[in-house]
PDB file of N, CA and C in Angstrom:
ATOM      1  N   UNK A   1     -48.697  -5.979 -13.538  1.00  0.00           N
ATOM      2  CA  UNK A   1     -49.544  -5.651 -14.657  1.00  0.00           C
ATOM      3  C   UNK A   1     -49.965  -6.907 -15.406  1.00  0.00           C
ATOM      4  N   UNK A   2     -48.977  -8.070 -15.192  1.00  0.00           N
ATOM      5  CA  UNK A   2     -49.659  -9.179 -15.855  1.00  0.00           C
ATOM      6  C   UNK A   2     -50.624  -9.794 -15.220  1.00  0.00           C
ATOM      7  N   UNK A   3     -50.906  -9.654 -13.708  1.00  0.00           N
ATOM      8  CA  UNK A   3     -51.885 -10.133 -12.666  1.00  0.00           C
ATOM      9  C   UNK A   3     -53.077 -10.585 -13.482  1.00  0.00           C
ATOM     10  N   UNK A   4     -53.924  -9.426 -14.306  1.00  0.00           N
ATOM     11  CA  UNK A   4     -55.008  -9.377 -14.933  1.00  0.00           C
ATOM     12  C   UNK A   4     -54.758 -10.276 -16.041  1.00  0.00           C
ATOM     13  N   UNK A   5     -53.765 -10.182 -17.137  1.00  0.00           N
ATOM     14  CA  UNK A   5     -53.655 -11.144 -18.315  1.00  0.00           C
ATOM     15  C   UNK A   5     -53.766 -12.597 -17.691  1.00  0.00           C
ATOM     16  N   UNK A   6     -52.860 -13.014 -16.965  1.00  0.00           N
ATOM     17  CA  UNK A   6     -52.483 -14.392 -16.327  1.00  0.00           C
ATOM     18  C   UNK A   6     -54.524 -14.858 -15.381  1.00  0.00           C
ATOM     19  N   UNK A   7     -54.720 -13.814 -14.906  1.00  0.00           N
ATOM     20  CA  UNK A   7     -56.531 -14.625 -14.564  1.00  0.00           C
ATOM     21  C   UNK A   7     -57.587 -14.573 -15.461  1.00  0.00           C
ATOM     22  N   UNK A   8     -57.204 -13.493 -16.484  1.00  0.00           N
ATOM     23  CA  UNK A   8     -58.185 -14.232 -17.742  1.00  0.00           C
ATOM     24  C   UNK A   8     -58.030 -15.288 -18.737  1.00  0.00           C
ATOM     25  N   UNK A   9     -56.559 -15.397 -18.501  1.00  0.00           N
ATOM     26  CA  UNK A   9     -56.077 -16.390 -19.427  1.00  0.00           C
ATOM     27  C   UNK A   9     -56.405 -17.948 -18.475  1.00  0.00           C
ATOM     28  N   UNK A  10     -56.543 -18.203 -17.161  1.00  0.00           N
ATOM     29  CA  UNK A  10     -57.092 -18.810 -16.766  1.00  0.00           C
ATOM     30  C   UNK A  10     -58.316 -19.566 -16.424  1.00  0.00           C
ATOM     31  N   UNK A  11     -59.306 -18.653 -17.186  1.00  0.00           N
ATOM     32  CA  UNK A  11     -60.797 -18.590 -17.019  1.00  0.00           C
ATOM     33  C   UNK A  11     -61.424 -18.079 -16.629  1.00  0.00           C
ATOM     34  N   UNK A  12     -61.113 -16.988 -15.760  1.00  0.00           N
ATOM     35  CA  UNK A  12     -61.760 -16.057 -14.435  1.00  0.00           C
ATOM     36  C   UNK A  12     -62.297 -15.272 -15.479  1.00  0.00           C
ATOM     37  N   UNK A  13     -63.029 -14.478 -14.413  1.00  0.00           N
ATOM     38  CA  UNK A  13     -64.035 -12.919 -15.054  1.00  0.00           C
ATOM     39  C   UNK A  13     -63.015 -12.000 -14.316  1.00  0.00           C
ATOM     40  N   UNK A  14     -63.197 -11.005 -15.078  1.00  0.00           N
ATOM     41  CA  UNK A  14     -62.623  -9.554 -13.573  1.00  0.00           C
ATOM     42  C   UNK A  14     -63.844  -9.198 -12.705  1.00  0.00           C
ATOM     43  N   UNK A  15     -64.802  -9.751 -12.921  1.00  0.00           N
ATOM     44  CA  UNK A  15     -66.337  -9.322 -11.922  1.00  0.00           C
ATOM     45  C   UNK A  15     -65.795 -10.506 -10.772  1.00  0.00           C
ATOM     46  N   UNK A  16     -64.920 -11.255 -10.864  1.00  0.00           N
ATOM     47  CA  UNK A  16     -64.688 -12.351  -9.498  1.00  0.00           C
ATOM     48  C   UNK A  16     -63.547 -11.668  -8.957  1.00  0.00           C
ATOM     49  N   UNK A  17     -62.957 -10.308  -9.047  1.00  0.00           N
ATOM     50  CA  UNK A  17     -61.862  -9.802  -8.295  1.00  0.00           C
ATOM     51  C   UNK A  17     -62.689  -8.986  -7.525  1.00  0.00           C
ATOM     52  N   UNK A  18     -62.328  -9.494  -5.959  1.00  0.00           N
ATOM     53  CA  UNK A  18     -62.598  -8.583  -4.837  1.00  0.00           C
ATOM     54  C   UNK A  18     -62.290  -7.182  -5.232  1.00  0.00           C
ATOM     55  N   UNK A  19     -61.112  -6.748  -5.404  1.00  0.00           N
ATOM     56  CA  UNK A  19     -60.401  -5.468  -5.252  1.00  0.00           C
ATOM     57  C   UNK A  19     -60.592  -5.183  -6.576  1.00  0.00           C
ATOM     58  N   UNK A  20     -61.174  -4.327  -7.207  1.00  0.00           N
ATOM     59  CA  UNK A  20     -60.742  -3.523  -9.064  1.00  0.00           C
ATOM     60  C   UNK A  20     -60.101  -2.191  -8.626  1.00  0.00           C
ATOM     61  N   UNK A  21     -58.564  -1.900  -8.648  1.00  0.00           N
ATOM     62  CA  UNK A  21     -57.845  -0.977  -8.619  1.00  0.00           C
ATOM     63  C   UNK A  21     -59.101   0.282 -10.015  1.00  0.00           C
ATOM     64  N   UNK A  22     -58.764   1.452  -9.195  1.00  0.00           N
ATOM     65  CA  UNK A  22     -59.227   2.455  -9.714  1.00  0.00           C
ATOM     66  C   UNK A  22     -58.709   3.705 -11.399  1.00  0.00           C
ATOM     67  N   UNK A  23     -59.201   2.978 -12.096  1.00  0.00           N
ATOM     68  CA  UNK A  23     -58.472   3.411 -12.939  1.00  0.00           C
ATOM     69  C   UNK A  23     -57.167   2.580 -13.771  1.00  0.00           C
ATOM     70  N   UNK A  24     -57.718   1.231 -13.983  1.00  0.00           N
ATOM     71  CA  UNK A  24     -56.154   0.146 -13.949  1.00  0.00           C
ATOM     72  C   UNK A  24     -55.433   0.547 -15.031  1.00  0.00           C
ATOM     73  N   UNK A  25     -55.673   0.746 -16.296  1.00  0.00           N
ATOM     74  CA  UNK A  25     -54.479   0.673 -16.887  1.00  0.00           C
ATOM     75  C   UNK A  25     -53.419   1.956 -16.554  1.00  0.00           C
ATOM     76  N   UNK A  26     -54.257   2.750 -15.970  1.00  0.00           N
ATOM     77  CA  UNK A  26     -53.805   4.300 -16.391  1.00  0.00           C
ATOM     78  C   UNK A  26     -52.710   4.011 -14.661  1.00  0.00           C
ATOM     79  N   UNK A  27     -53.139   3.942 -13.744  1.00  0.00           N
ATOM     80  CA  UNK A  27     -52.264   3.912 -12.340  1.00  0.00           C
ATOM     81  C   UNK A  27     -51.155   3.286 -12.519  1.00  0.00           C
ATOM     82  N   UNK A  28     -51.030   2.157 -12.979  1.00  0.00           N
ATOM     83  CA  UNK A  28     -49.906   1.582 -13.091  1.00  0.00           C
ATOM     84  C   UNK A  28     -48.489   1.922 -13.670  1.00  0.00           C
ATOM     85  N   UNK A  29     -49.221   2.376 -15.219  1.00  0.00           N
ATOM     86  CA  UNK A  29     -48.380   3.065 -15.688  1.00  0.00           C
ATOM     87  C   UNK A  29     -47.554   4.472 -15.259  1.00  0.00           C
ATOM     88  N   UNK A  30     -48.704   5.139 -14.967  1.00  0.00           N
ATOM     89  CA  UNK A  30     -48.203   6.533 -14.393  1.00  0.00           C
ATOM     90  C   UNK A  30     -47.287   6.491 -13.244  1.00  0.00           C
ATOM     91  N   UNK A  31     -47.064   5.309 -12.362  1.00  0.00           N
ATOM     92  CA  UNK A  31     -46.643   4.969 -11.073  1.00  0.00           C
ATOM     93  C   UNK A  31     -45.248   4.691 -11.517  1.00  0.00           C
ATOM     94  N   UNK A  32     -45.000   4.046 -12.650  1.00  0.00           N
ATOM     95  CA  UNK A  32     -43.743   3.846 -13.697  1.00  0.00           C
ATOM     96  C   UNK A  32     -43.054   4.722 -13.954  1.00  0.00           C
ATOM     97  N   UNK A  33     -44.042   5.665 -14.767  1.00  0.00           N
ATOM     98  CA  UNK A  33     -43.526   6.798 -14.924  1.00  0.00           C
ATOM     99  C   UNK A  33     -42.998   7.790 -14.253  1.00  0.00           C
ATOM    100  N   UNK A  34     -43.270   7.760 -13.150  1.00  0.00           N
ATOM    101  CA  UNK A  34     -43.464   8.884 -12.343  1.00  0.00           C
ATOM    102  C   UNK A  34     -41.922   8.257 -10.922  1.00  0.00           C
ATOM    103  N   UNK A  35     -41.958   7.246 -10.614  1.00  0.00           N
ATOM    104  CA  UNK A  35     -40.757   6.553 -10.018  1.00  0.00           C
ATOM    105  C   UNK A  35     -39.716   6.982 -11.225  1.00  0.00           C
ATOM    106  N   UNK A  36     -39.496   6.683 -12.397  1.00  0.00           N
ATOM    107  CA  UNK A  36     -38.919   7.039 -13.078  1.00  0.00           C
ATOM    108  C   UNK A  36     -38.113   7.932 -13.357  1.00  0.00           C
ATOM    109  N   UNK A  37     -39.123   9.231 -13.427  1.00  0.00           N
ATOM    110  CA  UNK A  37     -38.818  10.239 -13.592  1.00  0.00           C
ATOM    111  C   UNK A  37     -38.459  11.084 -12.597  1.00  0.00           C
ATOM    112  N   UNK A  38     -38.361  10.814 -11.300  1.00  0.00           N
ATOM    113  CA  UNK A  38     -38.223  10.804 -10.355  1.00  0.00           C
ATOM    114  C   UNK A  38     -36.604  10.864  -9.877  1.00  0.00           C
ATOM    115  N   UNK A  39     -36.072   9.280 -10.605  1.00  0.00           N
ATOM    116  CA  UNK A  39     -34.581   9.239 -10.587  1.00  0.00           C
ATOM    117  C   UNK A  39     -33.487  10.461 -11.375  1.00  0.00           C
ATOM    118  N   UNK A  40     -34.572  10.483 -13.014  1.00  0.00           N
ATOM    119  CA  UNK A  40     -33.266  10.951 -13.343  1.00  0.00           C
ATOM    120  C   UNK A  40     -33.660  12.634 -13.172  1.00  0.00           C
ATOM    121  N   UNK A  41     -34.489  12.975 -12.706  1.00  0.00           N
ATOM    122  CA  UNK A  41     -34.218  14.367 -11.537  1.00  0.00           C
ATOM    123  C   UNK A  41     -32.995  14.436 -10.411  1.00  0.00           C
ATOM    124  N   UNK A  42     -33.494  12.776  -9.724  1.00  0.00           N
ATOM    125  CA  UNK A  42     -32.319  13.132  -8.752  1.00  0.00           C
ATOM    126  C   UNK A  42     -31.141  13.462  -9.162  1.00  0.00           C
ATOM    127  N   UNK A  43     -30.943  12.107 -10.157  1.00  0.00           N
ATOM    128  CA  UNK A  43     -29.575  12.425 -11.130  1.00  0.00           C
ATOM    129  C   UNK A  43     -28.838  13.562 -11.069  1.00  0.00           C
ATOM    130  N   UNK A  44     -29.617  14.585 -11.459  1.00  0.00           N
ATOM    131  CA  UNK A  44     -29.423  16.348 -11.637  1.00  0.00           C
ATOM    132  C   UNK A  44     -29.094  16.991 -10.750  1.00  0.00           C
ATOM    133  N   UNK A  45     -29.332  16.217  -9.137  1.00  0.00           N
ATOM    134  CA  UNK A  45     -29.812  17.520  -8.339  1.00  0.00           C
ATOM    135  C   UNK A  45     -28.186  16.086  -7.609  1.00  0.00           C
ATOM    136  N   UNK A  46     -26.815  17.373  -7.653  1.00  0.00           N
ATOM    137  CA  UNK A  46     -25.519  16.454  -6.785  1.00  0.00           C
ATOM    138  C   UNK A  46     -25.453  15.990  -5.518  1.00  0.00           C
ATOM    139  N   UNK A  47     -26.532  16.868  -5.077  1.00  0.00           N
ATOM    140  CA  UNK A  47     -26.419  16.339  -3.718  1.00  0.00           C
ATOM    141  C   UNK A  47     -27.462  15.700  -3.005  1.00  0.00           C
ATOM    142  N   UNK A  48     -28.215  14.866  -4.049  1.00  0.00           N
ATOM    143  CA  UNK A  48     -29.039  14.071  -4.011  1.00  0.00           C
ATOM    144  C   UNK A  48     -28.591  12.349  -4.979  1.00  0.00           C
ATOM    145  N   UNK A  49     -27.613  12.669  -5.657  1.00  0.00           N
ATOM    146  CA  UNK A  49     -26.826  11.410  -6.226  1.00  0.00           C
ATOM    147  C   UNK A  49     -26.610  10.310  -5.863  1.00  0.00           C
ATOM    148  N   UNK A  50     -26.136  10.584  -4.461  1.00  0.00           N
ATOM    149  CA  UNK A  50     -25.586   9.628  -3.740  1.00  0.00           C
ATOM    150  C   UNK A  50     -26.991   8.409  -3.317  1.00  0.00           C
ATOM    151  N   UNK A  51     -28.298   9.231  -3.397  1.00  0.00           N
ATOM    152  CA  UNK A  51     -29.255   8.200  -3.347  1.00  0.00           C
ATOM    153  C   UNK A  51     -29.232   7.449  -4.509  1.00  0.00           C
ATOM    154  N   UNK A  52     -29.079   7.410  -5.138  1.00  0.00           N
ATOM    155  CA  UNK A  52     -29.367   6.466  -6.456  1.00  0.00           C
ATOM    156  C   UNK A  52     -28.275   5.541  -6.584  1.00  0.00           C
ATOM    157  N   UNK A  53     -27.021   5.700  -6.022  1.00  0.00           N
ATOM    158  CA  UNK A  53     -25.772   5.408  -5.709  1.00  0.00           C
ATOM    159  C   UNK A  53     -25.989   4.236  -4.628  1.00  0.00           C
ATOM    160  N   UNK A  54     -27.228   4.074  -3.834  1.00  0.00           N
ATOM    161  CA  UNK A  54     -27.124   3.354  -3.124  1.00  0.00           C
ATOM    162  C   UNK A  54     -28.549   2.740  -2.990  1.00  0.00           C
ATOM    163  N   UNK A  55     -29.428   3.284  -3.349  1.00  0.00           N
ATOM    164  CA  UNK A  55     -30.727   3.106  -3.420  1.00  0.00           C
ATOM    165  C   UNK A  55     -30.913   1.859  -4.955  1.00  0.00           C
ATOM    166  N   UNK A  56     -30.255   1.821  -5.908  1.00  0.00           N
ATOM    167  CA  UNK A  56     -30.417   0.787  -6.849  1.00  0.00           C
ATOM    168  C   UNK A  56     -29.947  -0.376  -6.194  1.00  0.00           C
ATOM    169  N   UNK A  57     -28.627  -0.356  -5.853  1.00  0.00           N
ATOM    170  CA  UNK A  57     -28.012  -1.855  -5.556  1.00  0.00           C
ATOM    171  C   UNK A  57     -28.922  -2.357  -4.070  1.00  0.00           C
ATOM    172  N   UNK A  58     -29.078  -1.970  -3.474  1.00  0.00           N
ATOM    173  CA  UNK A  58     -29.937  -2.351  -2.712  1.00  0.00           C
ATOM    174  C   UNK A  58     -31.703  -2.560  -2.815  1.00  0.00           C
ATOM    175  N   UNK A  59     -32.538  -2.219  -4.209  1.00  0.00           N
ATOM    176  CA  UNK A  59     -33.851  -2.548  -4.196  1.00  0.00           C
ATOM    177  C   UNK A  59     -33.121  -4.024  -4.914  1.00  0.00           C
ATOM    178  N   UNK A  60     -32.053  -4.231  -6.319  1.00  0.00           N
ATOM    179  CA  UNK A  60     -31.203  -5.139  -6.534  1.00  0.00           C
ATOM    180  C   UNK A  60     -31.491  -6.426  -5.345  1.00  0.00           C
ATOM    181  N   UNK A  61     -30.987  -5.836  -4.696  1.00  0.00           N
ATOM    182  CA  UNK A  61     -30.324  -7.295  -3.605  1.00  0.00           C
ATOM    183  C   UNK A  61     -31.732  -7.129  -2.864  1.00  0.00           C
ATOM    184  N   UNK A  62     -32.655  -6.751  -2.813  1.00  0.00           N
ATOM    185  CA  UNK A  62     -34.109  -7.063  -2.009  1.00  0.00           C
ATOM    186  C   UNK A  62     -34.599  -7.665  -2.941  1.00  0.00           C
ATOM    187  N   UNK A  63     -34.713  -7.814  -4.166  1.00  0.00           N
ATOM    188  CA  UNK A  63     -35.566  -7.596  -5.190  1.00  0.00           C
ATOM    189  C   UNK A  63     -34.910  -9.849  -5.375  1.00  0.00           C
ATOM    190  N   UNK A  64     -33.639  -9.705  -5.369  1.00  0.00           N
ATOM    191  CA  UNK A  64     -33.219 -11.312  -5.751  1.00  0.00           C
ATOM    192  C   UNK A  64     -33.297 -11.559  -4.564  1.00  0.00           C
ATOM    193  N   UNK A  65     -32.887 -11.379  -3.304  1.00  0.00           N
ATOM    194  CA  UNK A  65     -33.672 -11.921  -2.218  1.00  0.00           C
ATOM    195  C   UNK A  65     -34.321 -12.259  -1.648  1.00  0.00           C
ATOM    196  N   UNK A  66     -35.591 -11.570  -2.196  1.00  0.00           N
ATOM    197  CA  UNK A  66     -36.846 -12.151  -2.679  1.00  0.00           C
ATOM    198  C   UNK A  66     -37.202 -13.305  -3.188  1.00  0.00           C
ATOM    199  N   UNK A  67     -36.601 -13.636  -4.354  1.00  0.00           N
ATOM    200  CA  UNK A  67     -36.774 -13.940  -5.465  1.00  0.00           C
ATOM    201  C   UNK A  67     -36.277 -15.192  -5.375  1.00  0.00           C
ATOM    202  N   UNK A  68     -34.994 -15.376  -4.275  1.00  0.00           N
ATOM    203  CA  UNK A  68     -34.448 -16.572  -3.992  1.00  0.00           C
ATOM    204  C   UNK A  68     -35.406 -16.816  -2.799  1.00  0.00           C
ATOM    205  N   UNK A  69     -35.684 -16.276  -1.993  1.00  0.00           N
ATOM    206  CA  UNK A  69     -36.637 -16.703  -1.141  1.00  0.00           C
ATOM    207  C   UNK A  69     -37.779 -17.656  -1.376  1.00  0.00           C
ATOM    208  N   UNK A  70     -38.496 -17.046  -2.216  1.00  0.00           N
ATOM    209  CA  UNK A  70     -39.476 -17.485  -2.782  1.00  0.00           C
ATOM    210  C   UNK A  70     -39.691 -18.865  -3.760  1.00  0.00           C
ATOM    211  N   UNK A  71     -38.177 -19.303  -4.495  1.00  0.00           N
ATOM    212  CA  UNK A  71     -38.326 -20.131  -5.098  1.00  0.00           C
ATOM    213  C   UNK A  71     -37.584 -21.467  -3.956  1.00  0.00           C
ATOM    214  N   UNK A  72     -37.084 -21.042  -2.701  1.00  0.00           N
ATOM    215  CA  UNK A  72     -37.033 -21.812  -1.781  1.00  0.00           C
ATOM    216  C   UNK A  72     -37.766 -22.459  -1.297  1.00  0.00           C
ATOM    217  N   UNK A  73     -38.859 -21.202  -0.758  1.00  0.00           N
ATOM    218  CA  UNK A  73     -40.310 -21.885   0.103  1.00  0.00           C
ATOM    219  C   UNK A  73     -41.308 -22.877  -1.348  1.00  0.00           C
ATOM    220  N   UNK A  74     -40.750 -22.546  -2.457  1.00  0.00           N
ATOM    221  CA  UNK A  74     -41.488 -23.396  -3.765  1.00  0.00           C
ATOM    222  C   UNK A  74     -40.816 -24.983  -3.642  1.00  0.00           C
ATOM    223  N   UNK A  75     -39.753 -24.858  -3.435  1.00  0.00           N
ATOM    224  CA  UNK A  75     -38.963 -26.074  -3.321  1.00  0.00           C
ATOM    225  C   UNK A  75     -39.392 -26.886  -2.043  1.00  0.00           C
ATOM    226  N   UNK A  76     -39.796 -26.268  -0.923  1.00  0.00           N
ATOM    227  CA  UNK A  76     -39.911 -26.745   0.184  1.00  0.00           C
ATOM    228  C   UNK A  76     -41.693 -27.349   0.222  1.00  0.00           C
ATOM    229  N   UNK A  77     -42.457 -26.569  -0.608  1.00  0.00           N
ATOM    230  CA  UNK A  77     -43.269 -27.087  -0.901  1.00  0.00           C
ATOM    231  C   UNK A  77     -43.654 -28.237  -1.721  1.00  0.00           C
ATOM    232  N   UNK A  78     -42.856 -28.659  -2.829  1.00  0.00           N
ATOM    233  CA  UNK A  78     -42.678 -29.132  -3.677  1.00  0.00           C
ATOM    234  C   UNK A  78     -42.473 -30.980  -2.997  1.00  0.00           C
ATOM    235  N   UNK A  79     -41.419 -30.694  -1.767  1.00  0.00           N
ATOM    236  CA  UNK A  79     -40.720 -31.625  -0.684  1.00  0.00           C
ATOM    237  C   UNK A  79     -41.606 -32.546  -0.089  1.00  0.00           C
ATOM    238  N   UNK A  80     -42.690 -31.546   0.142  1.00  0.00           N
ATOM    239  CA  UNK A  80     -43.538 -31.839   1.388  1.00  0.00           C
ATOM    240  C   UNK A  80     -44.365 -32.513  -0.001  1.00  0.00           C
ATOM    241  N   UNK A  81     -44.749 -32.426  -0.858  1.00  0.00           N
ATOM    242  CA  UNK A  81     -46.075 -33.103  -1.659  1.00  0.00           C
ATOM    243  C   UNK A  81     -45.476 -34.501  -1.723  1.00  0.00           C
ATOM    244  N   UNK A  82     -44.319 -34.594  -2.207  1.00  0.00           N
ATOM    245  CA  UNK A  82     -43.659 -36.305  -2.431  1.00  0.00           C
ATOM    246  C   UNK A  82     -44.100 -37.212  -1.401  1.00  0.00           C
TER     247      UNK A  82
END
C-alpha cells in the first residue's frame, strides 16, 4: 500500500504506472480485512485450529526468509559496485 506513496513521493505521475489496480484504495483494504476475518472464524470452528497453529509460524519464517534473503542479494550487490 505504500508502493503508490513511495512513487509520488519520488516524482512520478500514477498516469506512468503500466498496471492501475482496479479500485485501489478499496481492494487492498478489503483483502486485509477479509484474510483477517477469515482467521478468527477459523479460530471458532476446533477442527479447523490446528491451521492457524501452524499456518502463522510458518508465513513467520517465509516472511523473514525472505527478508533475510533479500537484504543478502542487497549486500551482494552492494560488493559487486566497490
Amino acid at each position: 500500500m505504500n508502493f503508490r506513496k513511495q512513487f509520488l513521493k519520488d516524482g512520478h505521475q500514477l498516469s506512468e504506472l503500466k498496471y492501475k489496480t482496479p479500485w485501489y484504495p478499496v481492494v487492498p483494504y478489503f483483502a486485509f480485512i477479509a484474510s483477517l476475518l477469515s482467521c478468527v472464524l477459523i479460530w471458532f470452528d476446533p477442527t479447523q485450529r490446528v491451521a492457524l497453529y501452524y499456518t502463522i509460524p510458518f508465513v513467520l519464517v517465509c516472511y523473514l526468509g525472505h527478508r533475510f534473503w533479500l537484504r543478502r542479494k542487497d549486500n551482494e550487490v552492494v560488493k559487486e559496485a566497490e
